[in-house]
PDB file of N, CA and C in Angstrom:
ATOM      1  N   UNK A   1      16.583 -38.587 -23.871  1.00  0.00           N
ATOM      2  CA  UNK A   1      16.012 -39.517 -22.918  1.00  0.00           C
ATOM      3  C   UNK A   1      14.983 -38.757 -22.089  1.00  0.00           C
ATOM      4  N   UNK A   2      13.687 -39.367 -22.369  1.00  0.00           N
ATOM      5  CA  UNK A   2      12.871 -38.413 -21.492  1.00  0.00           C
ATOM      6  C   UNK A   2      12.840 -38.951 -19.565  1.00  0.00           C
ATOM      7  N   UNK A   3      12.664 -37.806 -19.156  1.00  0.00           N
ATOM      8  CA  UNK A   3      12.461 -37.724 -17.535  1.00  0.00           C
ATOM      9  C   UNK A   3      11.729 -38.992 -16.814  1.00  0.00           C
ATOM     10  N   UNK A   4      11.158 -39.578 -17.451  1.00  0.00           N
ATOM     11  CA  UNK A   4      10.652 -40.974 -16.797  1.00  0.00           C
ATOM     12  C   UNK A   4      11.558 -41.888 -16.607  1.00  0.00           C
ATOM     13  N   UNK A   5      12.407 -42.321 -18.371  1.00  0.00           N
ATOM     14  CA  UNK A   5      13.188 -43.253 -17.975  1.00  0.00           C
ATOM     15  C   UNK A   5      14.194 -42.861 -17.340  1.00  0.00           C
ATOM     16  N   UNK A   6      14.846 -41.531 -17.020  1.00  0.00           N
ATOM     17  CA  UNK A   6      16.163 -41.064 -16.116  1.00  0.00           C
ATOM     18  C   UNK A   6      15.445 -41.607 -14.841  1.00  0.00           C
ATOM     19  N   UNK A   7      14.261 -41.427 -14.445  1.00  0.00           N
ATOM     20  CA  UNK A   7      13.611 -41.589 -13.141  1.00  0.00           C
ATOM     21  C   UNK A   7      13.788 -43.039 -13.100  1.00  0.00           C
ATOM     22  N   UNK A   8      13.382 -44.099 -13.753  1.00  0.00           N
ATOM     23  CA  UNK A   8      13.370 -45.567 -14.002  1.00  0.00           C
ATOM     24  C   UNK A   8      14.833 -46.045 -13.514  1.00  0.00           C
ATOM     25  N   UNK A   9      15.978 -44.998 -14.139  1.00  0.00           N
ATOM     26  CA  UNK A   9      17.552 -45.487 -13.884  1.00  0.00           C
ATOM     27  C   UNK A   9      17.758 -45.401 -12.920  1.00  0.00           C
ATOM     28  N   UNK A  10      17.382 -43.878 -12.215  1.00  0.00           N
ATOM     29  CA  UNK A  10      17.568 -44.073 -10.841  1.00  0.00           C
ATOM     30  C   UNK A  10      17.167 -44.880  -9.862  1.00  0.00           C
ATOM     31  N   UNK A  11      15.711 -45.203  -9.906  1.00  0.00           N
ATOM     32  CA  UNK A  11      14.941 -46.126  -8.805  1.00  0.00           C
ATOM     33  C   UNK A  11      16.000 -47.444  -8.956  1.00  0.00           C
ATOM     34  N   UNK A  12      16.654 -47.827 -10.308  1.00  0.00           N
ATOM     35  CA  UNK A  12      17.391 -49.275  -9.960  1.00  0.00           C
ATOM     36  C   UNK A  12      18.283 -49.377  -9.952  1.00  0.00           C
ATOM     37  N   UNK A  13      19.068 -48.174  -9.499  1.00  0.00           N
ATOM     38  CA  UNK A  13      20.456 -47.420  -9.146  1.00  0.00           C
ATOM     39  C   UNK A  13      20.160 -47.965  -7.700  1.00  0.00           C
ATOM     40  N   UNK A  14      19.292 -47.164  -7.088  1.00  0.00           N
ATOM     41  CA  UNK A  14      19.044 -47.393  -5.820  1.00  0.00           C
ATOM     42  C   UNK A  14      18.980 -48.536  -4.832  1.00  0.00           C
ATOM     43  N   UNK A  15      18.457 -49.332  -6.173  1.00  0.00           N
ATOM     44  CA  UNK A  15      18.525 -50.880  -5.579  1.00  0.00           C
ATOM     45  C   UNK A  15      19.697 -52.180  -5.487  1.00  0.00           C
ATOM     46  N   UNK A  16      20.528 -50.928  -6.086  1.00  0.00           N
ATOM     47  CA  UNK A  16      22.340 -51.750  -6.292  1.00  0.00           C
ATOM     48  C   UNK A  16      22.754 -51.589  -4.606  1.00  0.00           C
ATOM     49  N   UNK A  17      23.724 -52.086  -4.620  1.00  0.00           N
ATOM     50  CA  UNK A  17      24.505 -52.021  -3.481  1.00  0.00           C
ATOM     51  C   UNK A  17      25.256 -50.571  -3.735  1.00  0.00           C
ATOM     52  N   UNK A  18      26.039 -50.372  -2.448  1.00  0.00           N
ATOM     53  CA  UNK A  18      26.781 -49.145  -2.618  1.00  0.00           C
ATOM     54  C   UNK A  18      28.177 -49.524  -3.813  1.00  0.00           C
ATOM     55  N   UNK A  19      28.461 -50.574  -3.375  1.00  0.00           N
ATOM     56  CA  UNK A  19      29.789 -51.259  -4.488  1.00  0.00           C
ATOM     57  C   UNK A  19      29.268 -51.324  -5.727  1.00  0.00           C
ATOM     58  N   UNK A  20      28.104 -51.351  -6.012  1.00  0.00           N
ATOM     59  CA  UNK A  20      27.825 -51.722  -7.428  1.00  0.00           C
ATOM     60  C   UNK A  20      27.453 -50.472  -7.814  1.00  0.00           C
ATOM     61  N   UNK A  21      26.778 -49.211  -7.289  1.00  0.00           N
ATOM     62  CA  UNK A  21      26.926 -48.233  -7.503  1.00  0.00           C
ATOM     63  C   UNK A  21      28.161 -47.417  -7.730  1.00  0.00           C
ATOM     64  N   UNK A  22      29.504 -47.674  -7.185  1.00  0.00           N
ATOM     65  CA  UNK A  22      30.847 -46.932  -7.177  1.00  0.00           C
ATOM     66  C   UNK A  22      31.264 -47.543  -8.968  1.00  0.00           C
ATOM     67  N   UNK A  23      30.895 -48.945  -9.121  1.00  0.00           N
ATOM     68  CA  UNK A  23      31.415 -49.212 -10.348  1.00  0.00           C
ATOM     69  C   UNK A  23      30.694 -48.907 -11.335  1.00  0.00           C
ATOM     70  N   UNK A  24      29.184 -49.003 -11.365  1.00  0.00           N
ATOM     71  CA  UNK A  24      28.192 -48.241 -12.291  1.00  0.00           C
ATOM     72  C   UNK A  24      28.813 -46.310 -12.773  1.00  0.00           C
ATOM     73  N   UNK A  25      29.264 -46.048 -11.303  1.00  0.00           N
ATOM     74  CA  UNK A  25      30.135 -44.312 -11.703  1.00  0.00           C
ATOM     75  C   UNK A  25      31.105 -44.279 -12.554  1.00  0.00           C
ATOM     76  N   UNK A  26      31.835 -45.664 -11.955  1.00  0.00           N
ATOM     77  CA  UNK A  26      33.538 -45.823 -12.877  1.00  0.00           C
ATOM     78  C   UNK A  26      32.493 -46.044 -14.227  1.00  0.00           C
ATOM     79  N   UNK A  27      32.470 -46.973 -14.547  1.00  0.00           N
ATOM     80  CA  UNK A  27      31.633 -47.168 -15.656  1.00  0.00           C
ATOM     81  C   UNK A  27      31.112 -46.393 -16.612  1.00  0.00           C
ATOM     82  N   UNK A  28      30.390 -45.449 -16.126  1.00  0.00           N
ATOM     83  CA  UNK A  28      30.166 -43.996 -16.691  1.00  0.00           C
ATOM     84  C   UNK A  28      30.631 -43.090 -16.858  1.00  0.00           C
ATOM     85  N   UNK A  29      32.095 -43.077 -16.061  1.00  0.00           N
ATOM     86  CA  UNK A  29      33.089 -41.622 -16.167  1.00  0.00           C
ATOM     87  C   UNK A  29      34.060 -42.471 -17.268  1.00  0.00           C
ATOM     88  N   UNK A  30      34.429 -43.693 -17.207  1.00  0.00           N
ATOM     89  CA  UNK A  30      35.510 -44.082 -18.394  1.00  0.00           C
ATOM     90  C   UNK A  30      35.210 -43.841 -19.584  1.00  0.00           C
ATOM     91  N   UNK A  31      33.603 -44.031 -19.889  1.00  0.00           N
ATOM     92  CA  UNK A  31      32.824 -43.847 -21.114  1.00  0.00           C
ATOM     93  C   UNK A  31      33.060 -42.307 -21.381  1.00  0.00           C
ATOM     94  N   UNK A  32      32.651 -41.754 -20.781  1.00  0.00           N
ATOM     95  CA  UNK A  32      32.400 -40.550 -21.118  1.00  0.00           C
ATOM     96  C   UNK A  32      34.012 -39.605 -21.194  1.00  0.00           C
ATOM     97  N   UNK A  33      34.970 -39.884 -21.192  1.00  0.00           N
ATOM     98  CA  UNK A  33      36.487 -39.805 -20.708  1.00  0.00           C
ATOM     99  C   UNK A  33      36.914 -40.609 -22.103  1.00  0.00           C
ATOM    100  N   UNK A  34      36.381 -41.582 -22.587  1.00  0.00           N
ATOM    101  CA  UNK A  34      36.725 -42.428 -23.738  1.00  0.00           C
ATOM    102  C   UNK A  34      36.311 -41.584 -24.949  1.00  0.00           C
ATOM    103  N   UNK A  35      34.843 -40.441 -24.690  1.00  0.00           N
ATOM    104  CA  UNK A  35      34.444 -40.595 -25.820  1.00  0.00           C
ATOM    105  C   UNK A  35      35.048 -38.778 -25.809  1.00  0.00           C
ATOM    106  N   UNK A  36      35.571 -38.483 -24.832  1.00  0.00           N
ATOM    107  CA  UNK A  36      36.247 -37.227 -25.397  1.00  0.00           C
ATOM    108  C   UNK A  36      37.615 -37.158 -25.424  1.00  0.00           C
ATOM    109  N   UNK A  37      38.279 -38.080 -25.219  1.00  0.00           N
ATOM    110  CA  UNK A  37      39.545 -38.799 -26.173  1.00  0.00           C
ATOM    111  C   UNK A  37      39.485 -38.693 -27.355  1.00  0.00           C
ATOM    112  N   UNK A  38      38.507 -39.185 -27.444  1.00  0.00           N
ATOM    113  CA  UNK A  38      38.197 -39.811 -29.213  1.00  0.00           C
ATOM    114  C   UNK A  38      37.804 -38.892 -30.197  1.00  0.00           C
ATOM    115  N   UNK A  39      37.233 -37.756 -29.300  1.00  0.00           N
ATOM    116  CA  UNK A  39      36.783 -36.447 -30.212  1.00  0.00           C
ATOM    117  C   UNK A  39      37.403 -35.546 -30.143  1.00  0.00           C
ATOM    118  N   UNK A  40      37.607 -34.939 -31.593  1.00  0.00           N
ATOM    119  CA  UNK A  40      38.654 -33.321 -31.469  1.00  0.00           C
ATOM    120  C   UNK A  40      37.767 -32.754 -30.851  1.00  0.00           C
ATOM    121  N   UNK A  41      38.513 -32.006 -30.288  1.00  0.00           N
ATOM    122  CA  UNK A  41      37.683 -30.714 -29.182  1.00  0.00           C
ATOM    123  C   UNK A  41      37.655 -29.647 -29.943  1.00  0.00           C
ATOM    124  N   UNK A  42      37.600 -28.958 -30.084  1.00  0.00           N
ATOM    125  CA  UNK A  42      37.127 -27.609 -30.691  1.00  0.00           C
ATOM    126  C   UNK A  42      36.524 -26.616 -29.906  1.00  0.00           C
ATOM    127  N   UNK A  43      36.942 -25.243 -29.690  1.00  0.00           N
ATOM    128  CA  UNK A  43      37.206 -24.308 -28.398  1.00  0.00           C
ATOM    129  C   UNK A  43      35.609 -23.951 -28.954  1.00  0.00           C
ATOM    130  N   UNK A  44      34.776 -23.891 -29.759  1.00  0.00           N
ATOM    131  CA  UNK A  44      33.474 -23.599 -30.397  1.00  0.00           C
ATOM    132  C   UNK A  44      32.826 -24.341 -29.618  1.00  0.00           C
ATOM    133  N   UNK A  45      33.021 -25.566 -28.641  1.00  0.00           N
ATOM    134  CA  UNK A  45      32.288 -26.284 -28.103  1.00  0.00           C
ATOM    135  C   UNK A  45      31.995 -25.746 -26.490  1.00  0.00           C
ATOM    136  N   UNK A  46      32.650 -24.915 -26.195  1.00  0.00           N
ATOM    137  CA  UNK A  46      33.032 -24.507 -25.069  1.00  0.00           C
ATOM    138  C   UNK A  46      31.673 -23.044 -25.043  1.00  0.00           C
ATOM    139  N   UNK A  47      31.384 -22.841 -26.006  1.00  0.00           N
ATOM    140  CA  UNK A  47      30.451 -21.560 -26.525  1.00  0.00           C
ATOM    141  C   UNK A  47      28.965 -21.651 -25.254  1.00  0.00           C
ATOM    142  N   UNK A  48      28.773 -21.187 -24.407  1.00  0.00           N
ATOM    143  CA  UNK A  48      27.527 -20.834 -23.916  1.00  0.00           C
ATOM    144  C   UNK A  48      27.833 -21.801 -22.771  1.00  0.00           C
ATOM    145  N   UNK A  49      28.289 -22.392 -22.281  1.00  0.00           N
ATOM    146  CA  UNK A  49      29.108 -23.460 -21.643  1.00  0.00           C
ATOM    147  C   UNK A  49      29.240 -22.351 -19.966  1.00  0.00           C
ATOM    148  N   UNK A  50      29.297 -20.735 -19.778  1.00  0.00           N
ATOM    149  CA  UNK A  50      29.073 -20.308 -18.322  1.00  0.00           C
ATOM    150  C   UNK A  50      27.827 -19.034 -18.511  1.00  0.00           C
ATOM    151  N   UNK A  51      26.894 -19.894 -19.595  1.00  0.00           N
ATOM    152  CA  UNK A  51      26.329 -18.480 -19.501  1.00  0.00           C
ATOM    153  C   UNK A  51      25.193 -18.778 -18.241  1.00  0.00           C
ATOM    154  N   UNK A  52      24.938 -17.830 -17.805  1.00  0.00           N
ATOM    155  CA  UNK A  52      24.260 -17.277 -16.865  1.00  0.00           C
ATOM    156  C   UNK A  52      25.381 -17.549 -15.091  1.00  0.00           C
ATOM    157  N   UNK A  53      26.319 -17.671 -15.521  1.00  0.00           N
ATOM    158  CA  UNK A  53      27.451 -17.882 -14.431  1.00  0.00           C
ATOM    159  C   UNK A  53      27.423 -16.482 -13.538  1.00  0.00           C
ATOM    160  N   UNK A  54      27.056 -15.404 -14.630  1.00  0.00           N
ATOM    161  CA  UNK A  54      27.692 -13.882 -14.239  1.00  0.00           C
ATOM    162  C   UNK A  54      25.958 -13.243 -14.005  1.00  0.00           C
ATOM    163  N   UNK A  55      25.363 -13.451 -14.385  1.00  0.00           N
ATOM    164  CA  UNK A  55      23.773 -13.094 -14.589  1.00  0.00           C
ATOM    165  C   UNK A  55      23.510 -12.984 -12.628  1.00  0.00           C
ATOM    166  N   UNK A  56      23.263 -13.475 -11.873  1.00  0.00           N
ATOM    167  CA  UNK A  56      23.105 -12.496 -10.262  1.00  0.00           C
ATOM    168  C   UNK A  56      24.106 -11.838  -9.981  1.00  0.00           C
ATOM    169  N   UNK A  57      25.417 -11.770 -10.765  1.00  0.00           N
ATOM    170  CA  UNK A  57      26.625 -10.921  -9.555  1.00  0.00           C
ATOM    171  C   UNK A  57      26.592  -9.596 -10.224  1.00  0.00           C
ATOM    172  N   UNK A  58      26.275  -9.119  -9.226  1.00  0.00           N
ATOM    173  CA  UNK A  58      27.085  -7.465  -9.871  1.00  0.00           C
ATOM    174  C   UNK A  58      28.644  -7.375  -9.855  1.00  0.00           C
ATOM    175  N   UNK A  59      29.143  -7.135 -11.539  1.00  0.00           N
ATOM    176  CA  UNK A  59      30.042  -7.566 -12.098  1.00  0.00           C
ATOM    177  C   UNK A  59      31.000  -6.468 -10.988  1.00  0.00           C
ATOM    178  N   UNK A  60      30.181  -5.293 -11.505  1.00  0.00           N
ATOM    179  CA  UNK A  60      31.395  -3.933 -10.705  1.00  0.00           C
ATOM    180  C   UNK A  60      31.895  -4.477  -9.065  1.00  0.00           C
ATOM    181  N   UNK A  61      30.986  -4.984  -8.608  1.00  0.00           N
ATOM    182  CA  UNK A  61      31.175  -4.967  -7.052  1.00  0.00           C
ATOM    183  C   UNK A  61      32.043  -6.082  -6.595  1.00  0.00           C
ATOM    184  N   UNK A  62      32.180  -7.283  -7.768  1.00  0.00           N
ATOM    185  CA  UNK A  62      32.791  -8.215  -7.694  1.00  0.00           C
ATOM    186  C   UNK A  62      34.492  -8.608  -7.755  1.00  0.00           C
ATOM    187  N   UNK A  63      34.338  -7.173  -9.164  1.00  0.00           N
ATOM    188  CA  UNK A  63      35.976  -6.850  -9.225  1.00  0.00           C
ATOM    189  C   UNK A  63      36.210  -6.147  -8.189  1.00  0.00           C
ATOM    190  N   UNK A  64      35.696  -5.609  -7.759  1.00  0.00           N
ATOM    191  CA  UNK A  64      36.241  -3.907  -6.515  1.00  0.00           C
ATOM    192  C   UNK A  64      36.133  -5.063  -5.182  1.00  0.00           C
ATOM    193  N   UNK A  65      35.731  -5.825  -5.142  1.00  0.00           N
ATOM    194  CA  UNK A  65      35.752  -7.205  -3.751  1.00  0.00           C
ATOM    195  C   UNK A  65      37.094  -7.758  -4.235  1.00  0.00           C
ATOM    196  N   UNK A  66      37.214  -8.003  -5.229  1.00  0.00           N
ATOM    197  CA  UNK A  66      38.468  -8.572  -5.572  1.00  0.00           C
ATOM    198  C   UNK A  66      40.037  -7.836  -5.541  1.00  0.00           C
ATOM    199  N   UNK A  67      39.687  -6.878  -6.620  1.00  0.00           N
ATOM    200  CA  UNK A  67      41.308  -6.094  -5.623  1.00  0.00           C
ATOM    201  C   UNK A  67      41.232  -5.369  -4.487  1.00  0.00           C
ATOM    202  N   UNK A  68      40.366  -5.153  -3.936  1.00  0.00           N
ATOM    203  CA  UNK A  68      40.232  -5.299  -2.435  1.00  0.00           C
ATOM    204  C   UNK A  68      41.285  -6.294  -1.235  1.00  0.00           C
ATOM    205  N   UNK A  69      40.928  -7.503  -1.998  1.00  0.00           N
ATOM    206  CA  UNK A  69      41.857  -8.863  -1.861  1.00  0.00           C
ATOM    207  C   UNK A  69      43.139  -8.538  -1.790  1.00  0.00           C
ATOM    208  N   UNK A  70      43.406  -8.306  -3.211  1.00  0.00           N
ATOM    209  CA  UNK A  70      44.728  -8.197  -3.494  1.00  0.00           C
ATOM    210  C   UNK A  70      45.501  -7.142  -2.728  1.00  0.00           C
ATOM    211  N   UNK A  71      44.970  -6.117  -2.222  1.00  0.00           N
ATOM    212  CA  UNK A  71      45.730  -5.162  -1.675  1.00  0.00           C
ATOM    213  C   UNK A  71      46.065  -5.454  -0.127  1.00  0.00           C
ATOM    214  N   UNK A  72      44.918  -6.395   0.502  1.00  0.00           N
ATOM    215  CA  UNK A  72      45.457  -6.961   1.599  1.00  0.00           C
ATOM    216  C   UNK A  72      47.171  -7.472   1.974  1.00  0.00           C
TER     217      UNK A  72
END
């Protein structure tokens, strides 16, 4: 879906009420909740899924902050 029509959904998102917006969400989370019911999952899907999660932290300083923690 290109960036115009996401832009198009939103502008007439906007023009719902707040109630018709809460059910437009339900609406979209049941679907999307339905359709991974329906699909085997497979841990392969999960692949690249936090990359760049770790990419600004300095990994070393993060563990040594952490049992830091623990020794409290």
């Amino acid at each position: 879906m290109s960036s115009s029509a996401i832009q198009k959904i939103s502008d007439e998102i906007e023009n719902l009420s707040e109630h018709e917006q809460l059910l437009l969400v339900n609406i979209i989370i049941e679907r999307i909740i339905s359709r991974k019911e329906s699909k085997n999952l497979d841990i392969g899907d999960l692949r690249n899924t936090g990359k760049g999660t770790w990419s600004k932290e300095n990994i070393k300083g993060y563990i040594n902050n952490e049992r830091d923690q623990w020794e409290r």
